[in-house]
Protein backbone atom coordinates (compact mmCIF):
# COMPACT_ATOMS: atom_id res chain seq x y z
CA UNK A 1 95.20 85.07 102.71
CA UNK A 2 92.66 82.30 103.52
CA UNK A 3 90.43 83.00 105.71
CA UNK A 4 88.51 85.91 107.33
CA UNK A 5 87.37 86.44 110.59
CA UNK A 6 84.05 89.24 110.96
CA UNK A 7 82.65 90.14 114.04
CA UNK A 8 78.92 91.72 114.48
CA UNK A 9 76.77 93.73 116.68
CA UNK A 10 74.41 90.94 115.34
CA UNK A 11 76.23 88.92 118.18
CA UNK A 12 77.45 86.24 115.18
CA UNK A 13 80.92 85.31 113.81
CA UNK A 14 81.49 85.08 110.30
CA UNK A 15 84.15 83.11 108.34
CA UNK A 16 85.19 84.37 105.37
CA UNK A 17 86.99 81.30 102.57
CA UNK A 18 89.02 83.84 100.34
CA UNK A 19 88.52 81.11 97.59
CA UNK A 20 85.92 81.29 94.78
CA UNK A 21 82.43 79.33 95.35
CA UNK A 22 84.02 78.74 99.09
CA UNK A 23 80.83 79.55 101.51
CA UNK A 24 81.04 81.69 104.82
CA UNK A 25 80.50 80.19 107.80
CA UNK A 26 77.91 81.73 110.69
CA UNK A 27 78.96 81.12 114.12
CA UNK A 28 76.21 81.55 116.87
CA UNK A 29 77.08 81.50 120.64
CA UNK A 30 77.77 85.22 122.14
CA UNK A 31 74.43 86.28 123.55
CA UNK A 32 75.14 90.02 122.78
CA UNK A 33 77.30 92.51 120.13
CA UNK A 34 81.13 90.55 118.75
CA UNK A 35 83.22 93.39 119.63
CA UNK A 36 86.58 91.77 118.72
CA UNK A 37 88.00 88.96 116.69
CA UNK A 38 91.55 87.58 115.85
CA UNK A 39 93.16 84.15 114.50
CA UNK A 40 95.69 82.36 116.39
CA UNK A 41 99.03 82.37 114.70
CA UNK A 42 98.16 78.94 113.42
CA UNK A 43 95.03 79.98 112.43
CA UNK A 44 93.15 76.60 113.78
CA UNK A 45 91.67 78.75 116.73
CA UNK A 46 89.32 81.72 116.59
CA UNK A 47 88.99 83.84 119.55
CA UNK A 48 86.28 86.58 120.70
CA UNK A 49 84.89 88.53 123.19
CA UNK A 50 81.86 90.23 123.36
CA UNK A 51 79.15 92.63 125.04
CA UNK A 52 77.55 89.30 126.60
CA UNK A 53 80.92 90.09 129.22
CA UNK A 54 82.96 86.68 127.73
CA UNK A 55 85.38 85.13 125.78
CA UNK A 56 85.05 82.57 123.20
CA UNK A 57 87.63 80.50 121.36
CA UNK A 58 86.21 78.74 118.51
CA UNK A 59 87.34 75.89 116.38
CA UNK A 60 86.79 76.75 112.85
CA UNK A 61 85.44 74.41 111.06
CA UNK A 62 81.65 73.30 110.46
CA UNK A 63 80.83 72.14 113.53
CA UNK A 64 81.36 75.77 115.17
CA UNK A 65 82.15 74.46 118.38
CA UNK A 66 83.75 77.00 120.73
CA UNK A 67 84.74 77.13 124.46
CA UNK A 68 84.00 79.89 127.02
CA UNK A 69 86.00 81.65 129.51
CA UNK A 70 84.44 83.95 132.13
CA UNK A 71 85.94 85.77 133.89
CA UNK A 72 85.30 89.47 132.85
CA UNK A 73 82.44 91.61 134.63
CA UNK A 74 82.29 94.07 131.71
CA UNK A 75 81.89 94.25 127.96
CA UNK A 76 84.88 92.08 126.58
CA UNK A 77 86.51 95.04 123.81
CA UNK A 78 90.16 93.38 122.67
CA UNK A 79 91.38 89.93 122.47
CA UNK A 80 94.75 88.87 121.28
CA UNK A 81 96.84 85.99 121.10
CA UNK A 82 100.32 86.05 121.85
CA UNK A 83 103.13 84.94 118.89
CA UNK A 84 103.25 81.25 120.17
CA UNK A 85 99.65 80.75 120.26
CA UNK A 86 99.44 79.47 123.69
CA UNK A 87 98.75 82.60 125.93
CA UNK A 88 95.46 84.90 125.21
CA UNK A 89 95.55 88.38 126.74
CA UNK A 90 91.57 90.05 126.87
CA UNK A 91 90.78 93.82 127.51
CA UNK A 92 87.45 94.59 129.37
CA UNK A 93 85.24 97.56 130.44
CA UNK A 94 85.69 96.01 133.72
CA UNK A 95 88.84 98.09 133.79
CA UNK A 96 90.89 95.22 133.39
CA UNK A 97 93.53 93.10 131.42
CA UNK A 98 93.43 89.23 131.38
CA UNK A 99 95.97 86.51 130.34
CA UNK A 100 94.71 82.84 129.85
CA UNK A 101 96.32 79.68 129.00
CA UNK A 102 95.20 78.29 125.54
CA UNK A 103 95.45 74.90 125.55
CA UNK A 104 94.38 74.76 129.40
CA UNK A 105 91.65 77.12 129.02
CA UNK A 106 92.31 78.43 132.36
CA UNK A 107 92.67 82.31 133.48
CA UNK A 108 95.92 83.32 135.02
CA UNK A 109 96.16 86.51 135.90
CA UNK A 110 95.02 90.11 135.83
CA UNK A 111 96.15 93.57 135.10
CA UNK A 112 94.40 96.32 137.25
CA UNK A 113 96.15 99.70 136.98
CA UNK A 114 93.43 101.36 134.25
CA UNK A 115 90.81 103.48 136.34
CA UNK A 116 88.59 103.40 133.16
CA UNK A 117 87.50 100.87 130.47
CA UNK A 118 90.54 99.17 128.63
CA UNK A 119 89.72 99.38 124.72
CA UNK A 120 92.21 97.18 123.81
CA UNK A 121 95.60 95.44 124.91
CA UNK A 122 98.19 93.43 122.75
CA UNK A 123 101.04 91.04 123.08
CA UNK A 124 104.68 92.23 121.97
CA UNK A 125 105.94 89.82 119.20
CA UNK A 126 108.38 88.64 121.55
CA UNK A 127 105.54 87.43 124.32
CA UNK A 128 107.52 89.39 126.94
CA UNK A 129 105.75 93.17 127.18
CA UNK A 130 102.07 93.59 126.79
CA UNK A 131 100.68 97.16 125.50
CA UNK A 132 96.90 98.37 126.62
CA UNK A 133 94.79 101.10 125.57
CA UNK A 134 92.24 102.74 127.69
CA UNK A 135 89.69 105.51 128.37
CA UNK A 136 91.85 106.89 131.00
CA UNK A 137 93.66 108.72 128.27
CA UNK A 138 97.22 106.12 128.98
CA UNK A 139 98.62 103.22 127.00
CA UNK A 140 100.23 100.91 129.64
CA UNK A 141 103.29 98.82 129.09
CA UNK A 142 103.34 95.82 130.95
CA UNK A 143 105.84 93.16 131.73
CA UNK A 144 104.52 89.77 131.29
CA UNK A 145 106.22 88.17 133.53
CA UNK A 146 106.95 90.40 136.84
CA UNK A 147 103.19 91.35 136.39
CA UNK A 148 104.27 94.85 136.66
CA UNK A 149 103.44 98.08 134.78
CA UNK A 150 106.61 99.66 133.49
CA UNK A 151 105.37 102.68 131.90
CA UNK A 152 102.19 104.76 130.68
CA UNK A 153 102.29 107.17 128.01
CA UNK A 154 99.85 110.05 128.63
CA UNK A 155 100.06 111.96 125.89
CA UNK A 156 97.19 111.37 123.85
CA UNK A 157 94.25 114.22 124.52
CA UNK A 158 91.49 111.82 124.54
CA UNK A 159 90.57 108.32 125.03
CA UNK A 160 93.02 105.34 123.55
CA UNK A 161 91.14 103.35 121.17
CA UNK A 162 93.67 101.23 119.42
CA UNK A 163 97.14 100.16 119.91
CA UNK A 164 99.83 98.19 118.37
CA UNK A 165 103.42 96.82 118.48
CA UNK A 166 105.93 97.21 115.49
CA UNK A 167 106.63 94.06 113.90
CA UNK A 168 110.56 94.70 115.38
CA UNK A 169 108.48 94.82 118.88
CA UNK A 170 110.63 98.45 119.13
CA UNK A 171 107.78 100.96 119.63
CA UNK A 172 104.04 100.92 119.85
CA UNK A 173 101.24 103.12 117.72
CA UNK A 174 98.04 104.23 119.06
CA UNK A 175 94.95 105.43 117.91
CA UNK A 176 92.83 107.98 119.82
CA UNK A 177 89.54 109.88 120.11
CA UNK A 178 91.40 113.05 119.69
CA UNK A 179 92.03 112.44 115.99
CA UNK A 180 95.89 111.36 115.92
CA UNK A 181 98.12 108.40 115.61
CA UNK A 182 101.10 108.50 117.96
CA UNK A 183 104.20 106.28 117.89
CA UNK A 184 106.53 105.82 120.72
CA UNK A 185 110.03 104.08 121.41
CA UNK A 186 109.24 101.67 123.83
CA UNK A 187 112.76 100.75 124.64
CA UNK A 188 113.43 105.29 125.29
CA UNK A 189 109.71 105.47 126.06
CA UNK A 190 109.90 108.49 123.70
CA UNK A 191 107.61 110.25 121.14
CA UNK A 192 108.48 108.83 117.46
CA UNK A 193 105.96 110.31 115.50
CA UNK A 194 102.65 112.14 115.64
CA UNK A 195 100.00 112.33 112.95
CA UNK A 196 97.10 114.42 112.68
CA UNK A 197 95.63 113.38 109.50
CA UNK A 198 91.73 112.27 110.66
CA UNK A 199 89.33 114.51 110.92
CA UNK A 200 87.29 112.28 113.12
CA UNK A 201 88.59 109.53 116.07
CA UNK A 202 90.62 106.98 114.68
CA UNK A 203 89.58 103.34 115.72
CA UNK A 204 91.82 101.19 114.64
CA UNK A 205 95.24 100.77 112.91
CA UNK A 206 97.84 98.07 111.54
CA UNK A 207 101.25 97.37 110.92
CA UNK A 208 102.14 96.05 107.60
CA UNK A 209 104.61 92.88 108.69
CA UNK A 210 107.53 94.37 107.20
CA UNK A 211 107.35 97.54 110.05
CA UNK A 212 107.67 99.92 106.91
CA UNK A 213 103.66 101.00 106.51
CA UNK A 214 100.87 101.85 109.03
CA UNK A 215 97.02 101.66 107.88
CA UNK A 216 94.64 103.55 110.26
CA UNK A 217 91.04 103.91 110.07
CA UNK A 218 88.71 106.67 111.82
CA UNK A 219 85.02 107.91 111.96
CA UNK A 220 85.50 110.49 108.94
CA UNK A 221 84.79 106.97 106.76
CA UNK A 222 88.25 106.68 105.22
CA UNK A 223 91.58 104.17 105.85
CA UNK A 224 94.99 105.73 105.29
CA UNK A 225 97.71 104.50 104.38
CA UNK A 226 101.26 105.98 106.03
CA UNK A 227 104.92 105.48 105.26
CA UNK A 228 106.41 105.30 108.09
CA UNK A 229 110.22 105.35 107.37
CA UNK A 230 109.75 108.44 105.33
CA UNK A 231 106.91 109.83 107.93
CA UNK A 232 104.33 111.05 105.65
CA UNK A 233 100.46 109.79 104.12
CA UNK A 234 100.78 107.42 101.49
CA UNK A 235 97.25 107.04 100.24
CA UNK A 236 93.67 107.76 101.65
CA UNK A 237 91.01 105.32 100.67
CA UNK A 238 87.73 105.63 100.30
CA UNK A 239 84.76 103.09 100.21
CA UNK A 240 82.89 102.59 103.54
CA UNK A 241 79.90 104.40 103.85
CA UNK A 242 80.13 105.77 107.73
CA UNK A 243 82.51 105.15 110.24
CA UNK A 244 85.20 102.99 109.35
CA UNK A 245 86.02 100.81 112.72
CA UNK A 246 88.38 98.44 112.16
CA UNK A 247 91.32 97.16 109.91
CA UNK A 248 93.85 94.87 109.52
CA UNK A 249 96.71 93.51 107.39
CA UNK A 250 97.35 89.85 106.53
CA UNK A 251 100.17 87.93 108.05
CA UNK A 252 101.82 88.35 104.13
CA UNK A 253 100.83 91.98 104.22
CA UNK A 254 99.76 91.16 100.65
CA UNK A 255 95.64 92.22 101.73
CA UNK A 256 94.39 94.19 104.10
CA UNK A 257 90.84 94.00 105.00
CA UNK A 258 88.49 96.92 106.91
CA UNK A 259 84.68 96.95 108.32
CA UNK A 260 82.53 100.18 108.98
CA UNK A 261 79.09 101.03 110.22
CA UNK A 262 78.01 100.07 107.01
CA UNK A 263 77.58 96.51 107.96
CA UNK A 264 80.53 96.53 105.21
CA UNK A 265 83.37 94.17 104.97
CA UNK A 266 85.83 95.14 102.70
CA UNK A 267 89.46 93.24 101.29
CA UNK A 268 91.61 95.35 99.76
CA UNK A 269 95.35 94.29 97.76
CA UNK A 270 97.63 96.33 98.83
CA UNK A 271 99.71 97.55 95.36
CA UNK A 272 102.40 99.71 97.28
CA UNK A 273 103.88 101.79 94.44
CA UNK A 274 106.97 99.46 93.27
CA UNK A 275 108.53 102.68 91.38
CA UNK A 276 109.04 104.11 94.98
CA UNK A 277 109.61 101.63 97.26
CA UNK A 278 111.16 98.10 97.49
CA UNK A 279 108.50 95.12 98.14
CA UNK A 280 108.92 94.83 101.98
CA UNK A 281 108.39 91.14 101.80
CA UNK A 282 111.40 90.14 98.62
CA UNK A 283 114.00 92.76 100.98
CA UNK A 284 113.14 92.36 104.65
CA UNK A 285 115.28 94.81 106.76
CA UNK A 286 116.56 93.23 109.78
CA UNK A 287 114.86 94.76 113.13
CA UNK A 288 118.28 96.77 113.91
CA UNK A 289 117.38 98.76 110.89
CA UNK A 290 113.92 99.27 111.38
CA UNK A 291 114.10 100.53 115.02
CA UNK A 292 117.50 102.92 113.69
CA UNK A 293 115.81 104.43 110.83
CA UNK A 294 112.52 104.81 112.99
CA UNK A 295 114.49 106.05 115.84
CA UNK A 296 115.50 109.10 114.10
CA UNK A 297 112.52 110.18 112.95
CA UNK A 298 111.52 113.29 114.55
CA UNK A 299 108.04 114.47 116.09
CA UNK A 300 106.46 115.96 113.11
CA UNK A 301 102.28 117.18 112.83
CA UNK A 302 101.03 116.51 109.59
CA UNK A 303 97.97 117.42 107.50
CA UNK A 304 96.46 115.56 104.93
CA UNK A 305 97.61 115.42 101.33
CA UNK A 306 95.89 113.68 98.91
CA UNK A 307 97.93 111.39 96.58
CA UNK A 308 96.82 109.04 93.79
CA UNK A 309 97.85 105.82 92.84
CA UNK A 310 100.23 105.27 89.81
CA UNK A 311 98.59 103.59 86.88
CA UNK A 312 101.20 100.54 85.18
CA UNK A 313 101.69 102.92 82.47
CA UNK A 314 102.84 105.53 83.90
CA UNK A 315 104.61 103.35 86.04
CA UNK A 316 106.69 102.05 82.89
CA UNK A 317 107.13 105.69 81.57
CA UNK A 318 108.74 107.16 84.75
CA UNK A 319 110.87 103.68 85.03
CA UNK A 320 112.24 104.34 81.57
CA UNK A 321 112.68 108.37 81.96
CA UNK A 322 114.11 107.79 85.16
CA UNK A 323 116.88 105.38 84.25
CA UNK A 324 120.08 107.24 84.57
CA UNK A 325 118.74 108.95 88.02
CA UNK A 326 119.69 107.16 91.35
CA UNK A 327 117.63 105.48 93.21
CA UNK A 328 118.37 107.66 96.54
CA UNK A 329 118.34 111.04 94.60
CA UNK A 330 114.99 110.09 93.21
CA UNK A 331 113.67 109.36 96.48
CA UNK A 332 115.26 112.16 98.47
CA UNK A 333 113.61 114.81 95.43
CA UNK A 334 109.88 112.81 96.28
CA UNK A 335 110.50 113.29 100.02
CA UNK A 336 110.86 117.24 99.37
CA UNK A 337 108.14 117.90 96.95
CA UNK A 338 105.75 115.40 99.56
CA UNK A 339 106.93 117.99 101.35
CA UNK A 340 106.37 121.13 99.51
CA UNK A 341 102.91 119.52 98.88
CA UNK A 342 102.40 119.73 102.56
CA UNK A 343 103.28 123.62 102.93
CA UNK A 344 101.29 124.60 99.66
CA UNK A 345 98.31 123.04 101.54
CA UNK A 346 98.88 123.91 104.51
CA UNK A 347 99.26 128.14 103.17
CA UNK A 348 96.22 127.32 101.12
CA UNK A 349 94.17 126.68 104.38
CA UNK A 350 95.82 129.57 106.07
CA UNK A 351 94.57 132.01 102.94
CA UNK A 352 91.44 130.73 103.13
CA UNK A 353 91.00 131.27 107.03
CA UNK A 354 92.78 134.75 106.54
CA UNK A 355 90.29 135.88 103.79
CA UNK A 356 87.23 134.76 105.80
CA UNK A 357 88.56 136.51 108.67
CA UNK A 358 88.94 139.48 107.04
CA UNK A 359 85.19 138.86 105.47
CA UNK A 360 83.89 138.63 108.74
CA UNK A 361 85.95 142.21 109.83
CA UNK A 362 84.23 143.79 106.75
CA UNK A 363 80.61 142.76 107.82
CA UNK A 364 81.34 143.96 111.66
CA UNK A 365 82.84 147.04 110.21
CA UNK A 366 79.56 147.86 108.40
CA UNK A 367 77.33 146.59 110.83
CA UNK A 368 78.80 148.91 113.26
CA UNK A 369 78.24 151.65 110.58
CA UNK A 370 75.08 151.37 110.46
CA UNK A 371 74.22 151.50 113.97
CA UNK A 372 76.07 154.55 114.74
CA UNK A 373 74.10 155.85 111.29
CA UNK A 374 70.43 154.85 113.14
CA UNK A 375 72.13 156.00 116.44
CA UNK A 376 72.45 159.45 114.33
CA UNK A 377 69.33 159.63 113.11
């Protein structure tokens, strides 16, 4: 990783050089809040859109020059290029999506289906489908090219702040204000997966590039970290002080990088556990895998379990005790005790709500007592 690119309700762009004694860069322009930032593929271009109702696409370098496109009548919430670098596709509180040319600057065409503000929309890594997420409680699919929509998923229980392709460009994630993640088959247009590990909205979330990891972050302040071929948490971070409201992994998946309420910007490595899994990036599955495995995941609710990173030493120790053990056994016998960590958590929080029931029985009981006792007397 390089660069990276910061947007502010300060209504200024920042440039971060991931080298040492490399300075930021400040870009001025946007007469109102940065709501959302992203590279081209290239990375020579910069693109934003902001509260000010615009779109900028910036050059960046130290001149800070950037170009505008209007077209918008509402706070500009996601912009995105697509895989090529040559279309731009915008998401507005006007209701609407909106695909530009690049190189032409010019506006093309919009997307008008949404009857309430469109959080955020995305290109499919193929170019072809676009996904958007709105406060109407839908995520769209759209086809590029006829201009048509060719499905909405409604089952999220609140507004659609976030959403995502799969690297494979098989299924979609999204985010909502009722606390879950929710993946869907775009090809079946059927439920994948459904997490309920938040206890607060979830703003944001990204796919690691090799399709095997999801990173979400939410209001309750913390980024987690889920394994999506074994569907179940990974890791939950902490470090932002409120709200965390955005995240994303690098193109290498190497970093990942979040900002918060806290004025905060935070890089993280990511140091998947190599005693686990394989590195994504030295063993790249081919798509047809991906989308199978995924495929037959089933629905499945889960609450949070907490789990901590291994240390290199223990690392070594369970390498060398572990030897003689295959590798599938080993992970099938950490699937069921992820599991079984799961249920004992879950019965835990049922125990707990049993015995304050019952506390709260007691105290009625008694209270009830002693009214019919002054009712006596």
């Amino acid at each position: 990783m390089k660069q990276l690119v910061s947007g502010s309700m300060d209504a200024c762009l920042m440039i971060w050089h991931m080298k040492p004694h490399m300075r930021a860069y400040r870009f001025v322009g946007h007469k109102d809040a940065v709501m959302c930032v992203n590279f081209s593929p290239s990375g020579h271009l910069v693109a934003s859109g902001s509260r000010d109702k615009t779109v900028r696409i910036w050059v960046p370098n130290l001149k800070g020059e950037s170009t505008v496109f209007r077209a918008h009548t509402g706070t500009v919430r996601s912009v995105h290029f697509s895989s090529d670098g040559q279309s731009l596709v915008t998401a507005s509180d006007d209701k609407t999506l909106k695909v530009w040319t690049v190189h032409r600057q010019k506006f093309l065409f919009s997307f008008t289906q949404h009857i309430n503000w469109v959080r955020c929309a995305k290109f499919s890594p193929d170019g072809r489908l676009i996904v958007s997420a709105s406060d109407d409680k839908t995520v769209k699919l759209w086809d590029k090219t006829s201009r048509e929509c060719v499905h909405s998923f409604c089952e999220h229980g609140g507004f659609v702040n976030y959403v995502d392709f799969h690297p494979s460009g098989t299924c979609i994630a999204a985010a909502g204000t009722d606390n879950t993640v929710k993946l869907w088959d775009v090809r079946t247009n059927r439920l994948l997966q459904h997490y309920q590990l938040h206890s607060a909205v979830v703003n944001a979330l990204s796919f690691h590039p090799s399709g095997n990891y999801l990173i979400t972050a939410s209001n309750d302040s913390t980024l987690k970290i889920l394994d999506l071929m074994e569907g179940r948490l990974l890791y939950t971070l902490h470090g932002h002080l409120g709200p965390a409201t955005c995240v994303a992994f690098s193109r290498s998946g190497e970093f990942f990088a979040s900002g918060g309420t806290d004025e905060q910007v935070m890089v993280w490595k990511s140091n998947f556990d190599v005693t686990d899994y394989e590195d994504p990036l030295r063993t790249q599955r081919s798509a047809s895998t991906i989308k199978d495995l995924i495929g037959h995941l089933p629905e499945m609710d889960f609450s949070e379990v907490s789990l901590r990173m291994k240390s290199q030493d223990s690392f070594r120790n369970s390498q060398a005790e572990a030897v003689t053990i295959p590798a599938t056994v080993t992970n099938t016998l950490e699937h069921i005790v992820g599991q079984l960590d799961v249920l004992t958590q879950t019965v835990s929080i049922l125990e707990q709500r049993l015995t304050l029931t019952e506390d709260r029985l007691k105290q009625c009981l008694e209270n009830q007592q002693l009214i019919m006792q002054s009712k006596a007397e």
